[in-house]
Protein backbone atom coordinates (compact mmCIF):
# COMPACT_ATOMS: atom_id res chain seq x y z
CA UNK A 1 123.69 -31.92 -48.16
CA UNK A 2 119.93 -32.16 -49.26
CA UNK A 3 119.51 -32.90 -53.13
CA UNK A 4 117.20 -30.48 -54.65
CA UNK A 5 114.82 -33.22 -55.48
CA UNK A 6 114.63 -33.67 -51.92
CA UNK A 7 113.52 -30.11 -50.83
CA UNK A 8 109.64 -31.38 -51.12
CA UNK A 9 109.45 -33.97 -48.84
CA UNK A 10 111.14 -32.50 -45.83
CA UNK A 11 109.62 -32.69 -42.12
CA UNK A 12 109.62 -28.61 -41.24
CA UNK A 13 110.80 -28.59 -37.65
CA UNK A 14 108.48 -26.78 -35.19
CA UNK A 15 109.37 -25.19 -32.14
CA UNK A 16 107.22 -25.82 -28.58
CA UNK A 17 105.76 -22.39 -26.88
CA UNK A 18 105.11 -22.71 -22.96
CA UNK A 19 102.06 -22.85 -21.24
CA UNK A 20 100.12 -22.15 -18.27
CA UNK A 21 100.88 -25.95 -16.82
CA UNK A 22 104.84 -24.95 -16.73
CA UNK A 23 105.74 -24.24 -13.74
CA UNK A 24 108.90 -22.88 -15.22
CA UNK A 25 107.27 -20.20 -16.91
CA UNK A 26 104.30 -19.35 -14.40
CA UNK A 27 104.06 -16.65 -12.10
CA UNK A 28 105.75 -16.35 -8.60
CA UNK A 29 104.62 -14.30 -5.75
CA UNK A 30 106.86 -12.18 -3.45
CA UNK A 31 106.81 -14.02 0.40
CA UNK A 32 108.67 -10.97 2.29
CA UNK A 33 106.64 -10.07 5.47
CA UNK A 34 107.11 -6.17 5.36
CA UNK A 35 107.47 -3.72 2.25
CA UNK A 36 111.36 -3.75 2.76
CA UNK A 37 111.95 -7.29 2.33
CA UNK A 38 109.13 -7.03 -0.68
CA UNK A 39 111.65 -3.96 -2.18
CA UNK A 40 114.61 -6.18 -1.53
CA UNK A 41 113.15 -9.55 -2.67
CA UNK A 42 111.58 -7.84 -5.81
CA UNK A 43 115.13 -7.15 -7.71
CA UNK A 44 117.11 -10.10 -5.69
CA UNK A 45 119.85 -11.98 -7.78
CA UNK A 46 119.80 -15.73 -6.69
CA UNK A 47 122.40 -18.19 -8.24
CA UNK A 48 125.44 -18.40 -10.41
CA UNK A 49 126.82 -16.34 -13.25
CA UNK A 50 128.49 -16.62 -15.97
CA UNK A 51 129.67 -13.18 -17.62
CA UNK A 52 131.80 -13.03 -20.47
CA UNK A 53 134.69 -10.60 -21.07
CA UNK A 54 134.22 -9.90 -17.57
CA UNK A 55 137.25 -8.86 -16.61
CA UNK A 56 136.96 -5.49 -18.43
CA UNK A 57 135.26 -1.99 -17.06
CA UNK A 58 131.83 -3.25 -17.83
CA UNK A 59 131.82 -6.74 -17.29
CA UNK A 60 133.41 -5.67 -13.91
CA UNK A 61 130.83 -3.61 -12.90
CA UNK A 62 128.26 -5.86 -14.03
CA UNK A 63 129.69 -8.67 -11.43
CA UNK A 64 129.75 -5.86 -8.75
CA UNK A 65 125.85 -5.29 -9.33
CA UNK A 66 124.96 -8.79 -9.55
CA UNK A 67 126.79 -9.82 -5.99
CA UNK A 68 125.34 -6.30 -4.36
CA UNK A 69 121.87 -7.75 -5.05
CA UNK A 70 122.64 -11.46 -3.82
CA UNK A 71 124.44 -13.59 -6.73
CA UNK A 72 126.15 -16.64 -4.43
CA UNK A 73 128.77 -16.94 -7.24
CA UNK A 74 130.70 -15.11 -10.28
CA UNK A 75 132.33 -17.24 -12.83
CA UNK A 76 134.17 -14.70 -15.23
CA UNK A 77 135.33 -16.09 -18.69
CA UNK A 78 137.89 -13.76 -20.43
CA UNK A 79 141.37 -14.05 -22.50
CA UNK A 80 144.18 -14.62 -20.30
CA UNK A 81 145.98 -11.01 -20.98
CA UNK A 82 142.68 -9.20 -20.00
CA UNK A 83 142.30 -11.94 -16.61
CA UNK A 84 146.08 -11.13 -15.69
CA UNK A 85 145.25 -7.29 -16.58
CA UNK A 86 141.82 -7.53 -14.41
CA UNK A 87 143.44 -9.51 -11.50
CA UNK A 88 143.62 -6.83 -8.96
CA UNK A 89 139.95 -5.57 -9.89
CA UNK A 90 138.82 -9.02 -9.74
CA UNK A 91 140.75 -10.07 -6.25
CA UNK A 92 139.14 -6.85 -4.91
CA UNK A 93 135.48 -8.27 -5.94
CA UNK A 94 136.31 -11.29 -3.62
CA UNK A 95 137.64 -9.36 -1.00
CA UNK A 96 134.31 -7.22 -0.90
CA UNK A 97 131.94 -10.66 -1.10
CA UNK A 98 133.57 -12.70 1.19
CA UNK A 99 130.62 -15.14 1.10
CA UNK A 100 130.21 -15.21 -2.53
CA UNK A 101 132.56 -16.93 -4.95
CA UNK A 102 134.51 -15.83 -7.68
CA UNK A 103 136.34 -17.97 -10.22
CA UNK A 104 138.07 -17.10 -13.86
CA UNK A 105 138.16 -19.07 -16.56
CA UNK A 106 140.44 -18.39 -19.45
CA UNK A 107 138.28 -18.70 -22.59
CA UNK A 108 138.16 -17.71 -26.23
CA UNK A 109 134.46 -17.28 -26.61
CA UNK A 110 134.97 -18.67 -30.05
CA UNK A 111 135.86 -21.92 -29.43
CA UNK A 112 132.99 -24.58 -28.86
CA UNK A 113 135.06 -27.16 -27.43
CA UNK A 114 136.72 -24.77 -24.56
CA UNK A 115 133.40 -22.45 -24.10
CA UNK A 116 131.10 -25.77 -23.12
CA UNK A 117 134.55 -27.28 -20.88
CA UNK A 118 134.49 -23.75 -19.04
CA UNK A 119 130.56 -24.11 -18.70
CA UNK A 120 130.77 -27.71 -17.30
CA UNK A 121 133.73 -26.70 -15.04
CA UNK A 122 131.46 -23.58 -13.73
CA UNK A 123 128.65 -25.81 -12.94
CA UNK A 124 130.98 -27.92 -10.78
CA UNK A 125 132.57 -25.43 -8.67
CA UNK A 126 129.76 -23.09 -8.13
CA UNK A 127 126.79 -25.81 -7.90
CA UNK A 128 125.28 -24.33 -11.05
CA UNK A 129 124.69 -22.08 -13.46
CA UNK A 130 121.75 -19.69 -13.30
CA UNK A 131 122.65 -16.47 -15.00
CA UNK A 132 124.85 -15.94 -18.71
CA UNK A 133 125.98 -12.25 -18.75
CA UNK A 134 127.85 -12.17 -22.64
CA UNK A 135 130.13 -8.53 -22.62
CA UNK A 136 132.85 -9.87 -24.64
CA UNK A 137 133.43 -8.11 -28.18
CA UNK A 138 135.86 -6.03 -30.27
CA UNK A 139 135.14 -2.59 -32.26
CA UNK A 140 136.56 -2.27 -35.60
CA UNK A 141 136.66 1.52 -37.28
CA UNK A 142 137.42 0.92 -40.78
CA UNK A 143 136.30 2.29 -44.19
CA UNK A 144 134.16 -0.72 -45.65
CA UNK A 145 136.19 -0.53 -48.67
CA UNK A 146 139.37 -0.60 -46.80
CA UNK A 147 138.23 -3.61 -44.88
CA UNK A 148 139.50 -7.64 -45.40
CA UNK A 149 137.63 -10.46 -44.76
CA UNK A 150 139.56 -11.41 -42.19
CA UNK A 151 138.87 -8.59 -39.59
CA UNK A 152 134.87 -8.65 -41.22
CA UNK A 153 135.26 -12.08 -39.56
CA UNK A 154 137.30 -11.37 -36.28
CA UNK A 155 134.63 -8.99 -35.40
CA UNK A 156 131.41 -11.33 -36.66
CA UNK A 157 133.22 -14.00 -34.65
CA UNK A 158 133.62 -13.21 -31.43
CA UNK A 159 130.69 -10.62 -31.40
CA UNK A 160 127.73 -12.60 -32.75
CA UNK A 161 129.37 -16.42 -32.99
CA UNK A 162 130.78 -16.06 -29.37
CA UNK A 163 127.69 -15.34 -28.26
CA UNK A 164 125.71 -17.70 -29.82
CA UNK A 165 128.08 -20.66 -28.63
CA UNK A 166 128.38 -19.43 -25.04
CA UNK A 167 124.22 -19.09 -25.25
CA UNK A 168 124.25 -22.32 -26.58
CA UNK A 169 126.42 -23.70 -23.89
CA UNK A 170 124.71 -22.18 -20.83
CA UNK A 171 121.33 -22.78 -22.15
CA UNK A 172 121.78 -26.94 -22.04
CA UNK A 173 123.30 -26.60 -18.62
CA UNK A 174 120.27 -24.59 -17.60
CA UNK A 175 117.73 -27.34 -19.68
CA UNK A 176 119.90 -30.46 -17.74
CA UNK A 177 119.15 -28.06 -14.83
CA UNK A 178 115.45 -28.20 -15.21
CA UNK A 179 115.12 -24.94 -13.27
CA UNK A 180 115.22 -22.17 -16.05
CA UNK A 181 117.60 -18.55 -15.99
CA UNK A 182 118.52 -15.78 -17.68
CA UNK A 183 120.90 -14.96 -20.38
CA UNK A 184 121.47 -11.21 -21.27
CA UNK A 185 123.37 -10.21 -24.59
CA UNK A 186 125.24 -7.03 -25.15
CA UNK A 187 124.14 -5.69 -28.22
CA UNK A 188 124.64 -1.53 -28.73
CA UNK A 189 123.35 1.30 -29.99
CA UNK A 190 124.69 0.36 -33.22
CA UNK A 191 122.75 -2.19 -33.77
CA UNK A 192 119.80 0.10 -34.13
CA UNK A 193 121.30 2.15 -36.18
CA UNK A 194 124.18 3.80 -37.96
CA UNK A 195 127.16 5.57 -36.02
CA UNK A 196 128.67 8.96 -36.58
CA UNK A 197 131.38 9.34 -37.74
CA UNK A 198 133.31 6.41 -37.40
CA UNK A 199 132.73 3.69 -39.79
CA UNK A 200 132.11 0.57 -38.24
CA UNK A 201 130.24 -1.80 -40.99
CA UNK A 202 130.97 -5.13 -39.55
CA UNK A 203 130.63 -4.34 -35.39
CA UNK A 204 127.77 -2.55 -36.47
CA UNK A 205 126.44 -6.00 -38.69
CA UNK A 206 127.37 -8.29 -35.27
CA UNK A 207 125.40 -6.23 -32.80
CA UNK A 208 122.45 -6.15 -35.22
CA UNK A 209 122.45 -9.85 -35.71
CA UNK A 210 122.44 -10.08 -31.69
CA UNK A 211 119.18 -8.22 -31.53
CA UNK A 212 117.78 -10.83 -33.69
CA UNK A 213 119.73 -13.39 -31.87
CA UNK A 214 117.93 -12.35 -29.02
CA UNK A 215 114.48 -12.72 -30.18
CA UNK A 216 114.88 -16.15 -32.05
CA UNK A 217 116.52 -17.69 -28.82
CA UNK A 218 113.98 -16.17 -26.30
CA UNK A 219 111.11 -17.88 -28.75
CA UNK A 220 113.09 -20.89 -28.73
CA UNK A 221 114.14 -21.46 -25.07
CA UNK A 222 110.94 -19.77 -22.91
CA UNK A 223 109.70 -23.37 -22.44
CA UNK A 224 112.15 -24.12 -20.42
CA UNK A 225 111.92 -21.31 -18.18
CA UNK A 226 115.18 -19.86 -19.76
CA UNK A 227 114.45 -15.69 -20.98
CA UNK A 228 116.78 -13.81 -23.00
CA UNK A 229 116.93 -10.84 -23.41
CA UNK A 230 120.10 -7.64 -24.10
CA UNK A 231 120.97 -4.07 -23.18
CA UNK A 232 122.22 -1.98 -25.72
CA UNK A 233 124.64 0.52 -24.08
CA UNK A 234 125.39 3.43 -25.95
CA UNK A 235 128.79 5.58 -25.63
CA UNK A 236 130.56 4.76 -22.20
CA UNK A 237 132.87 6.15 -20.47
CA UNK A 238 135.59 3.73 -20.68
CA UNK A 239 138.96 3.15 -22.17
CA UNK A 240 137.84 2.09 -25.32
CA UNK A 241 136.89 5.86 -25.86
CA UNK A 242 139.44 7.15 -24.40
CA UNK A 243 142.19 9.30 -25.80
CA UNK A 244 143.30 12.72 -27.96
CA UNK A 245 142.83 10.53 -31.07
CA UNK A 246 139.60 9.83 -30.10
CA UNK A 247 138.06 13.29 -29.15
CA UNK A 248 136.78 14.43 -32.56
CA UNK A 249 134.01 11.72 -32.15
CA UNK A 250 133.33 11.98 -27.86
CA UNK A 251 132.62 15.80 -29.41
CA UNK A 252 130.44 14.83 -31.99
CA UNK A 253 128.77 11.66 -29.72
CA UNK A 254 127.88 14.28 -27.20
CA UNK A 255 126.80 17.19 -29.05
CA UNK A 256 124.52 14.52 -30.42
CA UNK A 257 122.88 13.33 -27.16
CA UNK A 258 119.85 14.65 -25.66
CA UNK A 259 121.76 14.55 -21.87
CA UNK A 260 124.77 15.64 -23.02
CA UNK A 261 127.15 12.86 -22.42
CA UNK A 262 128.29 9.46 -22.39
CA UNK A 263 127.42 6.63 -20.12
CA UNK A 264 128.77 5.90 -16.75
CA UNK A 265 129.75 2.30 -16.65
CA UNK A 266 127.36 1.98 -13.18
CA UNK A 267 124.43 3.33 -15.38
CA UNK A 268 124.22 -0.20 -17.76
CA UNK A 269 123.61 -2.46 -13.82
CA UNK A 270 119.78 -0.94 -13.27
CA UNK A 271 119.16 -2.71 -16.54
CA UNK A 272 121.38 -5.74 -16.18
CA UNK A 273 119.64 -6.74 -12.48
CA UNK A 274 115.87 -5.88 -13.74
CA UNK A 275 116.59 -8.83 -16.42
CA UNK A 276 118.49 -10.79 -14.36
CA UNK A 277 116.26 -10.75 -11.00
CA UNK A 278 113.75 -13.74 -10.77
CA UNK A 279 111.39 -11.82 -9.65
CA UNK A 280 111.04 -8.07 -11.58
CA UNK A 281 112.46 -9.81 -14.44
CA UNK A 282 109.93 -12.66 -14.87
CA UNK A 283 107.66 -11.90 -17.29
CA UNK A 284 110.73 -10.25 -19.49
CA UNK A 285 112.06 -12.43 -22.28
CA UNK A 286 112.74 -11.10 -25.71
CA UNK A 287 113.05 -7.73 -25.05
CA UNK A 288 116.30 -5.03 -25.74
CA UNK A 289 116.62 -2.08 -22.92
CA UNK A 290 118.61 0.71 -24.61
CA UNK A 291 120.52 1.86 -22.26
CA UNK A 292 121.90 5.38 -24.30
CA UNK A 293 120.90 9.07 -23.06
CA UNK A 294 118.79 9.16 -25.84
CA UNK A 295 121.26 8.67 -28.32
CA UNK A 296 119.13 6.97 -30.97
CA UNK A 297 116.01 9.31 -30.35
CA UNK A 298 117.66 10.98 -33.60
C-alpha cells in the first residue's frame, strides 16, 4: 500500500486515444456490387461470440440474431443448471446453423481463473474471439433496510464484477488478436433510474455502475479497435416476470409505458446486431441504446 508521504511523487498513469494512422479504428467501405449485398453487408455479423448467461430467453435470442446475420460461431458461458435447463433450446440453435458452431462452457462469471480458461478454450475451438455479448445477472427485490451484505454482494458480483472480468478477459484475447471487436453490456432501465414499485437498491446500483463501466472501458480500449458499448432493456416478457405474484407490478410497469407493454425478447436483437456489425456499428463505441417503450421518458 502507498504511504501517505508517498502520494506526491506518484507517476499519474495516462491512457492512449486512437488516431487517424490506426487502421483498427479507421473507416471501412462497403464492397457489395448491388444495393442488396450493400443492405446485407451493412449489418453483417463476422466472427466468434462469446455471450454470457446465454442459455436463458435473452441470451438465446441474442445467439439466434447474431447467427441469422452471419456469426461463424457461438460460444455460450452459463451455470451448469441453466446449460442442462437450455440444452434443448441450445441443440435446436445448432440444428438451425448447421454451418456455424455452437459450444457451452460452464462458467461462474465471477471467477477470474475459470472466466479467462473458458476465454482461452473459446479461442481454440472457434479460431477466435470477435464478439463479448455479457446477459448474465440476478434481480434482487428487497427493502434496503431488510437487505444483508451478502445478497448487496451476490447481486454487485455477478452483475457489475462478472462483467468487468469477462470484459477483461475477452478484451486481451481481442488485443493478442490485433484485429479489434465488440463487447456489449446489459445494463437496464434501472440503471437510469429508479423502479416502481419494487425495491431493488443493489440491482439497481450494479446496472448503474455498468453504464459507467461502459464508458471508462470504451475510452480505454478504442485504440485497439475494441468498442463497447450496452443496451438497456426495459420490462421483458420473460419468466423472470412471470407469475400471479408478480402481476401487481406488470400492471403498474404497463400502465406506465408510453406503448403499453413490455418487451418482446426479439425486440432487444435490432440493437444487439447494430453494435455488434462491423460495419453499421463502426463508428459506435461508448454509447447505451435503451431499448424500453419509452419507459424512462417519465
Amino acid at each position: 500500500m502507498t504511504e501517505r508521504k508517498d502520494l506526491s511523487s506518484r507517476v499519474l498513469p495516462q491512457m492512449v486515444l486512437s488516431d487517424t494512422s490506426n487502421p483498427l479504428t479507421a473507416p471501412l467501405q462497403l464492397s457489395g456490387s448491388s444495393p442488396s449485398e450493400r443492405a446485407c453487408q451493412r449489418f453483417a455479423i463476422e466472427g466468434n461470440a462469446i455471450v454470457t448467461g446465454g442459455s436463458g430467453v435473452l441470451g438465446l435470442a441474442a445467439c439466434r440474431a447474431l447467427l441469422e446475420h452471419g456469426a461463424s460461431g457461438i460460444s455460450i458461458f452459463d451455470v451448469l443448471a441453466s446449460i442442462s435447463s437450455g440444452k434443448e433450446a441450445i441443440t435446436q440453435i445448432q440444428v438451425d446453423f448447421p454451418k456455424a458452431k455452437v459450444i457451452t462452457k460452464v462458467v461462474d462469471v465471477r471467477v477470474d481463473a475459470t472466466v479467462h480458461a473458458a476465454v482461452s478454450e473459446t479461442a481454440i475451438e472457434l479460431g477466435s474471439v470477435d464478439i463479448l455479448l455479457c446477459f448474465a445477472g440476478v434481480v434482487g427485490t428487497t427493502h434496503a433496510v431488510d437487505m444483508d451484505v451478502a445478497e448487496w454482494k451476490r447481486v454487485l458480483d455477478i452483475n457489475t464484477t462478472g462483467s468487468w472480468i469477462c470484459a477483461q478477459a475477452v478484451a486481451k484475447q481481442m488485443i493478442a488478436q490485433k484485429k479489434g471487436g465488440s463487447i456489449l453490456f446489459t445494463a437496464s432501465i434501472s440503471g437510469h433510474r429508479v423502479n416502481f414499485p419494487q425495491p431493488q437498491v443493489a440491482y439497481n446500483v450494479s446496472k448503474g455502475a455498468i453504464v459507467q463501466l461502459r464508458c471508462s472501458l470504451a475510452a480505454e480500449w478504442a485504440q485497439y479497435g475494441i468498442r463497447v458499448n450496452s443496451i438497456s432493456p426495459g420490462y421483458m416478457d420473460t419468466i423472470l416476470n412471470e407469475g400471479d405474484g408478480l402481476a401487481e407490478g406488470r400492471r403498474i410497469w404497463c400502465e406506465r409505458n408510453p406503448m403499453g407493454r413490455m418487451g418482446a425478447p426479439e425486440e432487444l436483437t435490432g440493437a444487439i446486431v447494430l453494435l455488434c456489425s462491423k460495419f453499421a456499428g463502426r463508428y459506435i463505441t461508448g454509447a447505451d441504446i435503451l431499448v424500453d417503450g419509452g419507459q424512462t421518458i417519465f
